[in-house]
C-alpha atoms as a PDB file:
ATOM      1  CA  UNK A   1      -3.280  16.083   0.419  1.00  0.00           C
ATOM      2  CA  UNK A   2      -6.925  14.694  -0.361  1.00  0.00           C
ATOM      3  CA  UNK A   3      -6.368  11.724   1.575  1.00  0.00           C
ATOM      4  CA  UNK A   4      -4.509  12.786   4.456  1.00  0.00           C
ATOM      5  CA  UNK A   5      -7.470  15.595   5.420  1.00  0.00           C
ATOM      6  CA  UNK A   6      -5.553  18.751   4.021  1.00  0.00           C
ATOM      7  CA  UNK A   7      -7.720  19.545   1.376  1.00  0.00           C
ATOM      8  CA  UNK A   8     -11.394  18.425   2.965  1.00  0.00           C
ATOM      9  CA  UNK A   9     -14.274  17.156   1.486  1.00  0.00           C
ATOM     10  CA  UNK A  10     -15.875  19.552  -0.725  1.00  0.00           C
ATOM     11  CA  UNK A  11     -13.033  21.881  -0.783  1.00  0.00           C
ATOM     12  CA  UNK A  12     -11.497  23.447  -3.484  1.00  0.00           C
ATOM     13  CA  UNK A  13      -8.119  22.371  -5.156  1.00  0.00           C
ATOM     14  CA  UNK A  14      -5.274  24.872  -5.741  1.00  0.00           C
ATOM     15  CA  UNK A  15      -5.562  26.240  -9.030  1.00  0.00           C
ATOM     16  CA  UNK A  16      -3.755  24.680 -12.124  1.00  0.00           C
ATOM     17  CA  UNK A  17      -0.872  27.428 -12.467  1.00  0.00           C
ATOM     18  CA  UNK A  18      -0.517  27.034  -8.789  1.00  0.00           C
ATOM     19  CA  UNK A  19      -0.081  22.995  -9.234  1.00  0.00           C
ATOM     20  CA  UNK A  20       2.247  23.395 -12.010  1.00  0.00           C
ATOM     21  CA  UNK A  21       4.324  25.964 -10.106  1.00  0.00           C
ATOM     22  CA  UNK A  22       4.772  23.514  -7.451  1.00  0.00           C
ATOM     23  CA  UNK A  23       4.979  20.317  -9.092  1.00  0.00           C
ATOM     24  CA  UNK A  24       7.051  22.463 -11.824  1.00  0.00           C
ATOM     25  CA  UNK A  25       5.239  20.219 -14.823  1.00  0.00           C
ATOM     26  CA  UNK A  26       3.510  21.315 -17.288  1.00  0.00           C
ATOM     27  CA  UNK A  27      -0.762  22.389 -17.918  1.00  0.00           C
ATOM     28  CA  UNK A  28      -1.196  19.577 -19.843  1.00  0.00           C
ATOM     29  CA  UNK A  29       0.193  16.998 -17.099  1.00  0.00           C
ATOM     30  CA  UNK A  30      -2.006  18.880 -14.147  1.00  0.00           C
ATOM     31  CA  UNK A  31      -4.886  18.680 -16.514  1.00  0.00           C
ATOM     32  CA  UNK A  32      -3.985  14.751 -16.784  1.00  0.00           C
ATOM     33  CA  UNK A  33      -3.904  14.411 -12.664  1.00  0.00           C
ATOM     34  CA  UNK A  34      -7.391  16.095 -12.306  1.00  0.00           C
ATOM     35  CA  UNK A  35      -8.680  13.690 -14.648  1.00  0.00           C
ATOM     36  CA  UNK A  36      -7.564  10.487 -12.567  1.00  0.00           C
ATOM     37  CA  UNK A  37      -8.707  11.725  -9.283  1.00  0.00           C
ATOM     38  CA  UNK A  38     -12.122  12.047 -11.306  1.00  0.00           C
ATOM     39  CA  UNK A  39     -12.004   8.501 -12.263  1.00  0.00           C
ATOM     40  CA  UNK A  40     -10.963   7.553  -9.103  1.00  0.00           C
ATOM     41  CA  UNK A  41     -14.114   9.641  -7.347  1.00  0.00           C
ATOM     42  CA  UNK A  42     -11.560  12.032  -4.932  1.00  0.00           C
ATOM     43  CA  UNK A  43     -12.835  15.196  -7.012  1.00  0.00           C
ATOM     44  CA  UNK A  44     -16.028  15.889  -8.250  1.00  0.00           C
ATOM     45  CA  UNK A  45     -16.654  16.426 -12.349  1.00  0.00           C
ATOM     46  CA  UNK A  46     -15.715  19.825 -13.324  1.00  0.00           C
ATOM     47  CA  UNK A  47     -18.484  22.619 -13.078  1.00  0.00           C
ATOM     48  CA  UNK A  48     -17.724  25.871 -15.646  1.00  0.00           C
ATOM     49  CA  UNK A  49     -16.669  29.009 -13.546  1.00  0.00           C
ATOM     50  CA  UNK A  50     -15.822  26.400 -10.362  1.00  0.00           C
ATOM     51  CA  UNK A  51     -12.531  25.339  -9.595  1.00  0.00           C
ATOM     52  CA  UNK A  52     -12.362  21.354  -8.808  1.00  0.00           C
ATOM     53  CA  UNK A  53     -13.274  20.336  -5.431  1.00  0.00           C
ATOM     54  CA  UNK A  54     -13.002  17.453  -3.349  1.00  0.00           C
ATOM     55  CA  UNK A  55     -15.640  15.213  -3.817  1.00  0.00           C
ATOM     56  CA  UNK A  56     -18.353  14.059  -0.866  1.00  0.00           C
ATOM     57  CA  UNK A  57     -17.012  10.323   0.564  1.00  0.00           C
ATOM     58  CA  UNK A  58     -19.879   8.348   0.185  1.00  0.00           C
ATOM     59  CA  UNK A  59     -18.001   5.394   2.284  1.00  0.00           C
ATOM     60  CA  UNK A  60     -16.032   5.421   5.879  1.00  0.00           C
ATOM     61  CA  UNK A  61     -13.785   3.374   4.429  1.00  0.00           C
ATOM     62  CA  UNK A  62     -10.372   4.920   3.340  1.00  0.00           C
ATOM     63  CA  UNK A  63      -8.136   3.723   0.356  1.00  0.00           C
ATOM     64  CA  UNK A  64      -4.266   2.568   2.306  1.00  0.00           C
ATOM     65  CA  UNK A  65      -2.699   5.587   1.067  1.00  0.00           C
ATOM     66  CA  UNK A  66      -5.158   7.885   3.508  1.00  0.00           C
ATOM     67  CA  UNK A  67      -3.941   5.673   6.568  1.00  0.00           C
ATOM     68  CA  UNK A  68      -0.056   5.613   5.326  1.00  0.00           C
ATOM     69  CA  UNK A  69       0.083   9.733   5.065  1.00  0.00           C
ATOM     70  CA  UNK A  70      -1.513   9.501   8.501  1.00  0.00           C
ATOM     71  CA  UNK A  71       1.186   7.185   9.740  1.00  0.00           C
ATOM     72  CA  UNK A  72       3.817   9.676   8.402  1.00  0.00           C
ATOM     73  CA  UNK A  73       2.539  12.343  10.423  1.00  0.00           C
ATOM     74  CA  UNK A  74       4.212  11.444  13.822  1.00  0.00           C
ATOM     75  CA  UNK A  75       7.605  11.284  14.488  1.00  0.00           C
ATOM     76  CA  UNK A  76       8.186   7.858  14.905  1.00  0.00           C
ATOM     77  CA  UNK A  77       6.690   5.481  11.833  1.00  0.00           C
ATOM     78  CA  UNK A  78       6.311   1.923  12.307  1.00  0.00           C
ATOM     79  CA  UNK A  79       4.315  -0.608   9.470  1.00  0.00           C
ATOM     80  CA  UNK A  80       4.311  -4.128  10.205  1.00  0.00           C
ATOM     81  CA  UNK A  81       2.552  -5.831   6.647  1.00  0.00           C
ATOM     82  CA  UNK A  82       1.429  -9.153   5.675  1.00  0.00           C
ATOM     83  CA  UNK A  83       0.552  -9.089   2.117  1.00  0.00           C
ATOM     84  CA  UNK A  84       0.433 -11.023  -0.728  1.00  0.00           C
ATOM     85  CA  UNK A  85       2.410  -8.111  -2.694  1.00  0.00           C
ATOM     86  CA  UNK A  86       3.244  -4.313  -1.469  1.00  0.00           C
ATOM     87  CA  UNK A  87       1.874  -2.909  -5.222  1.00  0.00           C
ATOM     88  CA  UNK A  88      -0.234  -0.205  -3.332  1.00  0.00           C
ATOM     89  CA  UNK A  89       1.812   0.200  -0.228  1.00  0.00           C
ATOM     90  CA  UNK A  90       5.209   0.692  -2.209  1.00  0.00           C
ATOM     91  CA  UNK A  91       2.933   3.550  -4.014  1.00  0.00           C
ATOM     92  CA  UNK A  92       1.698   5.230  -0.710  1.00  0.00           C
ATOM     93  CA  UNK A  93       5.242   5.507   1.000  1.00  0.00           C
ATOM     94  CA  UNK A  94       6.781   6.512  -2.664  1.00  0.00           C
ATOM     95  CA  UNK A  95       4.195   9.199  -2.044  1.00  0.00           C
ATOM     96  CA  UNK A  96       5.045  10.215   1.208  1.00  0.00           C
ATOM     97  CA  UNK A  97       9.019   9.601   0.664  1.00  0.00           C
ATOM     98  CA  UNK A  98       8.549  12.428  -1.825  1.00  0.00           C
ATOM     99  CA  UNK A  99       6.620  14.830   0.574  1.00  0.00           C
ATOM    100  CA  UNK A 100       9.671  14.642   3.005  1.00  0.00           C
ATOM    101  CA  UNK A 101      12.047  15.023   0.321  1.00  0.00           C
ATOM    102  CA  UNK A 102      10.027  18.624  -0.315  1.00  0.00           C
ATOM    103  CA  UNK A 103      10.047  18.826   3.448  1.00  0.00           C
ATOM    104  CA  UNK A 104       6.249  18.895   4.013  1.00  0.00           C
ATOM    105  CA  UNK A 105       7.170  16.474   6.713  1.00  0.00           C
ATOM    106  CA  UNK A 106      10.085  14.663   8.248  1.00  0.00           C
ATOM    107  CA  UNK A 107       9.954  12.159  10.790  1.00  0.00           C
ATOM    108  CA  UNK A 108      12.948  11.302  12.813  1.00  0.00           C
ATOM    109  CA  UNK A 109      12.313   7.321  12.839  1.00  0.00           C
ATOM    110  CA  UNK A 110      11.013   4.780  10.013  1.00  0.00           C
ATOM    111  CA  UNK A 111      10.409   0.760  10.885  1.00  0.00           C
ATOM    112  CA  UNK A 112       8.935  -1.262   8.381  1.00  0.00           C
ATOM    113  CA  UNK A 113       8.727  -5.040   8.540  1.00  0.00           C
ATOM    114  CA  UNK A 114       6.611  -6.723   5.786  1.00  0.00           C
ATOM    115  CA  UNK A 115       5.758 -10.398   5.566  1.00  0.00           C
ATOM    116  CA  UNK A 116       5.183 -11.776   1.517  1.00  0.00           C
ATOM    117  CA  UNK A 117       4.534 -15.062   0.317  1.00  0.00           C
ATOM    118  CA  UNK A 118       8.353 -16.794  -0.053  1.00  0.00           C
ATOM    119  CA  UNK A 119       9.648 -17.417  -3.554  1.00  0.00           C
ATOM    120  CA  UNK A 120      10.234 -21.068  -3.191  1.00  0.00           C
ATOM    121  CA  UNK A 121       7.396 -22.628  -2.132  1.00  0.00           C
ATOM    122  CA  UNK A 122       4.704 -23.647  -5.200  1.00  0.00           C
ATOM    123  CA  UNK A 123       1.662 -21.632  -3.814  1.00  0.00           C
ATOM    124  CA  UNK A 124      -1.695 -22.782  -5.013  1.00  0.00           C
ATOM    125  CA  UNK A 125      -2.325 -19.420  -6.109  1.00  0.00           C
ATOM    126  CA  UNK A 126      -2.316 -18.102  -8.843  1.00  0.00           C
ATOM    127  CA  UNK A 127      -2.357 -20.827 -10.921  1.00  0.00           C
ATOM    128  CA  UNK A 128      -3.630 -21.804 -14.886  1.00  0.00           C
ATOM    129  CA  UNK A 129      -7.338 -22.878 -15.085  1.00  0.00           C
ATOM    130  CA  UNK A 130      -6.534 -25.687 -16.891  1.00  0.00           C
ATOM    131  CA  UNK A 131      -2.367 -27.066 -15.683  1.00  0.00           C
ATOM    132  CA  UNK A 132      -2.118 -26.290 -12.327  1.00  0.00           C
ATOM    133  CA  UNK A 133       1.560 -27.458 -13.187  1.00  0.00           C
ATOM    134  CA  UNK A 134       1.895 -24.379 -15.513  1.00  0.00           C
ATOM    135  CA  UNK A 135       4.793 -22.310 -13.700  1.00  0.00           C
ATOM    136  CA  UNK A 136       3.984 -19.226 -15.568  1.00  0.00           C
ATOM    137  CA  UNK A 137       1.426 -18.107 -13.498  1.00  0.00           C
ATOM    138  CA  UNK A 138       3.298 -18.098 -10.028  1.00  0.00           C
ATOM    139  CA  UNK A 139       6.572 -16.834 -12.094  1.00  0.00           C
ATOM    140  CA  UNK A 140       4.456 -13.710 -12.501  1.00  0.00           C
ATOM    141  CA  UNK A 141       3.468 -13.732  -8.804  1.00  0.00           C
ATOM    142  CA  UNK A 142       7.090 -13.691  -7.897  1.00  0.00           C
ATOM    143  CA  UNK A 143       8.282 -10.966 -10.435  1.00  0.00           C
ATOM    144  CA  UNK A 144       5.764  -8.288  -9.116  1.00  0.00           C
ATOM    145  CA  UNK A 145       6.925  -9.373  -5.462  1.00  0.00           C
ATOM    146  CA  UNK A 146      10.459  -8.701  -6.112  1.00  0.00           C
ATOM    147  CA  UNK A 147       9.528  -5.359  -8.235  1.00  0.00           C
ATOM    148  CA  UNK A 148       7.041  -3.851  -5.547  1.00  0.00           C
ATOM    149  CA  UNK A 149       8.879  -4.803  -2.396  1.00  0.00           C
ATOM    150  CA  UNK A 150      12.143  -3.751  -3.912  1.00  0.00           C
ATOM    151  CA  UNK A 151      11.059  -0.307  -4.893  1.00  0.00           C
ATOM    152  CA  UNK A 152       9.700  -0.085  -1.200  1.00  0.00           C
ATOM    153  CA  UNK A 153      13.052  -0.682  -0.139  1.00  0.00           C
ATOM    154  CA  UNK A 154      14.781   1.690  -2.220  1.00  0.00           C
ATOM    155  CA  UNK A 155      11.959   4.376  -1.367  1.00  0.00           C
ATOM    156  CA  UNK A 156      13.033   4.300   2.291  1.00  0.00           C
ATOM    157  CA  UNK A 157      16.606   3.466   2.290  1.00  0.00           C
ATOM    158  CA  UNK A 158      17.763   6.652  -0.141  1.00  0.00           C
ATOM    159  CA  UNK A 159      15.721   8.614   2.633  1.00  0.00           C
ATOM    160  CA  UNK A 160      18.468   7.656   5.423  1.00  0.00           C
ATOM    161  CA  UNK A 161      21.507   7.865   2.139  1.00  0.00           C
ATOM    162  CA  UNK A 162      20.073  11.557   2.018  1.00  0.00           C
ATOM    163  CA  UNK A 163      20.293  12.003   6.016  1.00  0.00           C
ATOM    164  CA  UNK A 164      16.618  13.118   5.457  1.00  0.00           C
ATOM    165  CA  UNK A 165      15.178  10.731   8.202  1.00  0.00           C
ATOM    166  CA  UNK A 166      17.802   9.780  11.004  1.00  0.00           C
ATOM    167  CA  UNK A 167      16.488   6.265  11.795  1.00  0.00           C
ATOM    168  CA  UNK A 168      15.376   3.966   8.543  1.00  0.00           C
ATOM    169  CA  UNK A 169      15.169   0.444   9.199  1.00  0.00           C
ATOM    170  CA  UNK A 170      13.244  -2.384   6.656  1.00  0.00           C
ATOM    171  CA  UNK A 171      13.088  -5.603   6.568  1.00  0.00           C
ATOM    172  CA  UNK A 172      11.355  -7.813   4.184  1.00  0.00           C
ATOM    173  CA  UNK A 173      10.961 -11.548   4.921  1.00  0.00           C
ATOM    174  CA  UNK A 174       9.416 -14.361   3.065  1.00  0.00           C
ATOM    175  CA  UNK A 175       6.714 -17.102   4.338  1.00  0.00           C
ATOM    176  CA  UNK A 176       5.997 -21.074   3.329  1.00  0.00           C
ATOM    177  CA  UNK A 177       2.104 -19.876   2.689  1.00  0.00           C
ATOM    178  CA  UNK A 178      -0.285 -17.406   0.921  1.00  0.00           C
ATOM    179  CA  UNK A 179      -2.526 -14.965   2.618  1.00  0.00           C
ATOM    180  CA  UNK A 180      -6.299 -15.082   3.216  1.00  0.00           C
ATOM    181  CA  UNK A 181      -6.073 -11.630   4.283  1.00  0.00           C
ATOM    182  CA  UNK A 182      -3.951  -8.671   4.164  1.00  0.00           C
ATOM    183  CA  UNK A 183      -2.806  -6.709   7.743  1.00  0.00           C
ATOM    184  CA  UNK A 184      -1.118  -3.936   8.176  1.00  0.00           C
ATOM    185  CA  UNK A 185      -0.699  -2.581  11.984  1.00  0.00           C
ATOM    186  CA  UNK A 186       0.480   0.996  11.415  1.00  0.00           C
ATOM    187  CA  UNK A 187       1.899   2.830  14.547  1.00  0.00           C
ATOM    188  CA  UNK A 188       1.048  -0.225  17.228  1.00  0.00           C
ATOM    189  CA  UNK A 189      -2.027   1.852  17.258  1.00  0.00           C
ATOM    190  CA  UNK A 190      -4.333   0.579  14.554  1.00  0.00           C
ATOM    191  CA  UNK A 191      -4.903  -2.655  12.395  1.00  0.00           C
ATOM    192  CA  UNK A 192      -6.264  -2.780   8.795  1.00  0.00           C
ATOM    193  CA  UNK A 193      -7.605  -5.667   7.692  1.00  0.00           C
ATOM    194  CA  UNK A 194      -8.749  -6.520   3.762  1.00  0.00           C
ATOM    195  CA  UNK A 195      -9.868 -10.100   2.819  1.00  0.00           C
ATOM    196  CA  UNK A 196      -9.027 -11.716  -0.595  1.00  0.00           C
ATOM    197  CA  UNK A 197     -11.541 -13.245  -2.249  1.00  0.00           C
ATOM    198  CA  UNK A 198     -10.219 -15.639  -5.423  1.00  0.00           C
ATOM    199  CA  UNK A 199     -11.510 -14.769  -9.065  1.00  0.00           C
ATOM    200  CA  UNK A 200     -11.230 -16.224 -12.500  1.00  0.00           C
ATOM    201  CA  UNK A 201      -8.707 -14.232 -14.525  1.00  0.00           C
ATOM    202  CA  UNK A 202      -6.552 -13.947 -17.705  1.00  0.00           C
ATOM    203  CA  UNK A 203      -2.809 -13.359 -17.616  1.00  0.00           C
ATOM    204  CA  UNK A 204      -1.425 -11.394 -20.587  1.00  0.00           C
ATOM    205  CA  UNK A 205       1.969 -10.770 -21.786  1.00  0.00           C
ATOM    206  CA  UNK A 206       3.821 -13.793 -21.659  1.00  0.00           C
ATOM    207  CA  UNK A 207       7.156 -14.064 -23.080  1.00  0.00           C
ATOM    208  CA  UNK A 208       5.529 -16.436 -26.061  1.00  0.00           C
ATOM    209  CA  UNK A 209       2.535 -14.146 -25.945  1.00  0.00           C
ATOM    210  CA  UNK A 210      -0.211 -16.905 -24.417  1.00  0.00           C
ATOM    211  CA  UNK A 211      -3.069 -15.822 -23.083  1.00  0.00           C
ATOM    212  CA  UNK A 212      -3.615 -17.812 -19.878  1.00  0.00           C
ATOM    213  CA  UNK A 213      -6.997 -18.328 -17.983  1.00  0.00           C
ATOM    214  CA  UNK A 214      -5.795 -18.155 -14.428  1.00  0.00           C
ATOM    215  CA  UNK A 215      -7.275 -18.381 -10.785  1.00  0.00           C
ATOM    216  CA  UNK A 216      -5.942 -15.411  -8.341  1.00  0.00           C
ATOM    217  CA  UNK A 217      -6.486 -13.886  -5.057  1.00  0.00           C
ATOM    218  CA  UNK A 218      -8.172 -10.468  -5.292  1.00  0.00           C
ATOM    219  CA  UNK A 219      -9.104  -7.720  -3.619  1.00  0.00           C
ATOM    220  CA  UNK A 220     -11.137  -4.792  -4.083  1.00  0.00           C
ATOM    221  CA  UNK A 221      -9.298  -2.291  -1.449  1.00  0.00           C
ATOM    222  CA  UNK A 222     -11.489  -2.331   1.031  1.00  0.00           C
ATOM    223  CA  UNK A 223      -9.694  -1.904   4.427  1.00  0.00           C
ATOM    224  CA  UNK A 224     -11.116  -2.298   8.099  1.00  0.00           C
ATOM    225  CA  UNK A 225      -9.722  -0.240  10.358  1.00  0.00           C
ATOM    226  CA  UNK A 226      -9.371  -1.322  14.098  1.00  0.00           C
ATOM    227  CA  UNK A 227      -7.879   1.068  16.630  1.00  0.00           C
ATOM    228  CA  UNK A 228      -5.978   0.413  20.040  1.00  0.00           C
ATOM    229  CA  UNK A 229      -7.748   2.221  22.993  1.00  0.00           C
ATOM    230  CA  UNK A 230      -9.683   3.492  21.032  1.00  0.00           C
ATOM    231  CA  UNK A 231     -12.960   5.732  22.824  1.00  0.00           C
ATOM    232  CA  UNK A 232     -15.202   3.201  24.202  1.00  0.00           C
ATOM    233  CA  UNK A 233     -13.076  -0.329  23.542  1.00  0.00           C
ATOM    234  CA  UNK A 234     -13.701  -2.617  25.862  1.00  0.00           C
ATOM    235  CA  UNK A 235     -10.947  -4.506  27.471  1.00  0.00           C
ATOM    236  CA  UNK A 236     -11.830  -7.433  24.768  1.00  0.00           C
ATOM    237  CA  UNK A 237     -11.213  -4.988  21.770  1.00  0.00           C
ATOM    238  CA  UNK A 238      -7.397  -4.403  23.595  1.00  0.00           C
ATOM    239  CA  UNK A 239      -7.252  -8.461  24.188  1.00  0.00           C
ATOM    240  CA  UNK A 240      -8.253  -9.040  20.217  1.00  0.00           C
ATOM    241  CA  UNK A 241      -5.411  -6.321  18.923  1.00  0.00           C
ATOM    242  CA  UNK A 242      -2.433  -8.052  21.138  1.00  0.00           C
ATOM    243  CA  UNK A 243      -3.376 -11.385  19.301  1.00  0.00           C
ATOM    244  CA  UNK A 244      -2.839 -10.159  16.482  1.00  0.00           C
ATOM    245  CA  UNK A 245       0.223  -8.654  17.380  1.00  0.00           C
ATOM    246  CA  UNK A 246       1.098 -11.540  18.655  1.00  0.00           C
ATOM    247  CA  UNK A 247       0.582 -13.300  15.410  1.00  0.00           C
ATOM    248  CA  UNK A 248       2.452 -10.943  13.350  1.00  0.00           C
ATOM    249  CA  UNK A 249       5.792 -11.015  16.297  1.00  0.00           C
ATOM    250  CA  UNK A 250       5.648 -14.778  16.272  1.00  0.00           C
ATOM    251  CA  UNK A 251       5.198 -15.415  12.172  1.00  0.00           C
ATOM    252  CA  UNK A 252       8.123 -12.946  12.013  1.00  0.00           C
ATOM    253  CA  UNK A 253      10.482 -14.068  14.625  1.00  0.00           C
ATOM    254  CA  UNK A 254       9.957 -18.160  14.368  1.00  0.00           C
ATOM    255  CA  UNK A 255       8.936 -18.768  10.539  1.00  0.00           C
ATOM    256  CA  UNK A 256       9.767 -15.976   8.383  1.00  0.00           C
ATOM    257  CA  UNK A 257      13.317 -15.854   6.435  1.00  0.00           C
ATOM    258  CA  UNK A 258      14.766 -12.459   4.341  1.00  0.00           C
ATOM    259  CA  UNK A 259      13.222 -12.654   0.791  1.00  0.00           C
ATOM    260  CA  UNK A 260      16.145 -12.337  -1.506  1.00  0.00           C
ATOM    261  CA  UNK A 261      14.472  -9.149  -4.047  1.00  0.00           C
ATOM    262  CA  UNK A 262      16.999 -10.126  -6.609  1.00  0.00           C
ATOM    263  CA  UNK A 263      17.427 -12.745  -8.981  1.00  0.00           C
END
């Protein structure tokens, strides 16, 4: 609701017996919420006598779960991704898979089509600091690819089981190469755009309990939105969003094959 407008900057939050009535959890699990949408900055600290409110955006920039509740909104939902996992985006539509499943909103058509790194081909990232031969690293990078993009899947899919949206369709396919960026085009109305920068890292939790100094693509969130038509584009703008449409229809069509989620 804080990221889709509903609740607007500097706004109070329903109250805590209202949340748990909703939610139908507990104080002590509201309580826990209201403290991670503090860390995360979406509410400001707690002021005695105040109820929590929605905290002042210092940044333009919205987090993909604002611009995924947005894309839910109309009637027909499209998503074309290239990513180099769907961790956050399988979050976001879990999000909004549950609001329709309440019936805060129901659209009558869902097409998602999302591009990931293949799980054959020995990508140079991530990969151990010091044996770039080390498998472990990219094992992991498969794993969470397989984890993420199936509980997309399974997000969407029970949605048509349960005859709650009419029209589900996803597809997940699998490229020969890694991403230098991440795109989504959401509604063939607007682009996102975050870059990945690469970082030194450590890999825990491996089966013989190693500790691995790894390099990894990262990124920090940050999404660029660009919109079609939108008030004052020039006819360039329009030319520079068809490319990339362009380069997501011919990746998809000519290159891509269906990434096999188990296994």
């Amino acid at each position: 609701m804080i990221l889709d407008g509903r609740i607007g900057q500097d706004r109070p939050l329903p109250k805590q017996q209202q949340l748990q009535r909703r939610y139908r959890v507990g104080r002590g699990t509201v309580q826990s919420a209201l403290q991670l949408l503090r860390e995360e900055g979406l509410i400001e600290e707690g002021v005695p006598g105040r109820a929590a409110r929605v905290a002042q955006q210092g940044s333009s920039l919205q987090p993909l779960a604002h611009h995924i509740a947005r894309a839910f909104s109309a009637k027909h939902v499209s998503l074309d991704v290239w990513s180099l996992t769907v961790e956050t985006l399988s979050k976001a539509i879990q999000n909004q898979a549950a609001e329709i499943r309440q019936g805060e909103q129901r659209p009558e058509s869902i097409a998602v089509r999302v591009l990931l790194p293949d799980l054959e081909t020995r990508h140079p990232y991530p990969r151990h600091v010091d044996d770039p031969d080390d498998p472990r690293p990219l094992q992991r990078l498969r794993h969470v690819i397989r984890t993420y993009a199936g509980a997309l899947e399974h997000s969407l899919t029970t949605l048509a089981e349960a005859h709650l949206v009419e029209d589900v369709r996803v597809e997940i396919r699998g490229m020969p190469t890694i991403p230098g960026e991440k795109r989504y085009i959401i509604n063939n109305a607007e682009i996102l755009t975050g870059f990945y920068s690469i970082r030194r890292s450590h890999m825990y939790n491996n089966p013989d309990g190693a500790t691995l100094d790894i390099l990894e693509l990262y990124s920090d969130g940050s999404l660029f939105p660009f919109t079609r038509s939108a008030p004052g584009a020039s006819p360039l703008d329009d030319a520079r969003f068809e490319q990339i449409r362009q380069w997501f229809d011919t990746r998809w069509e000519q290159v891509a094959r269906p990434l096999p989620l188990s296994g």
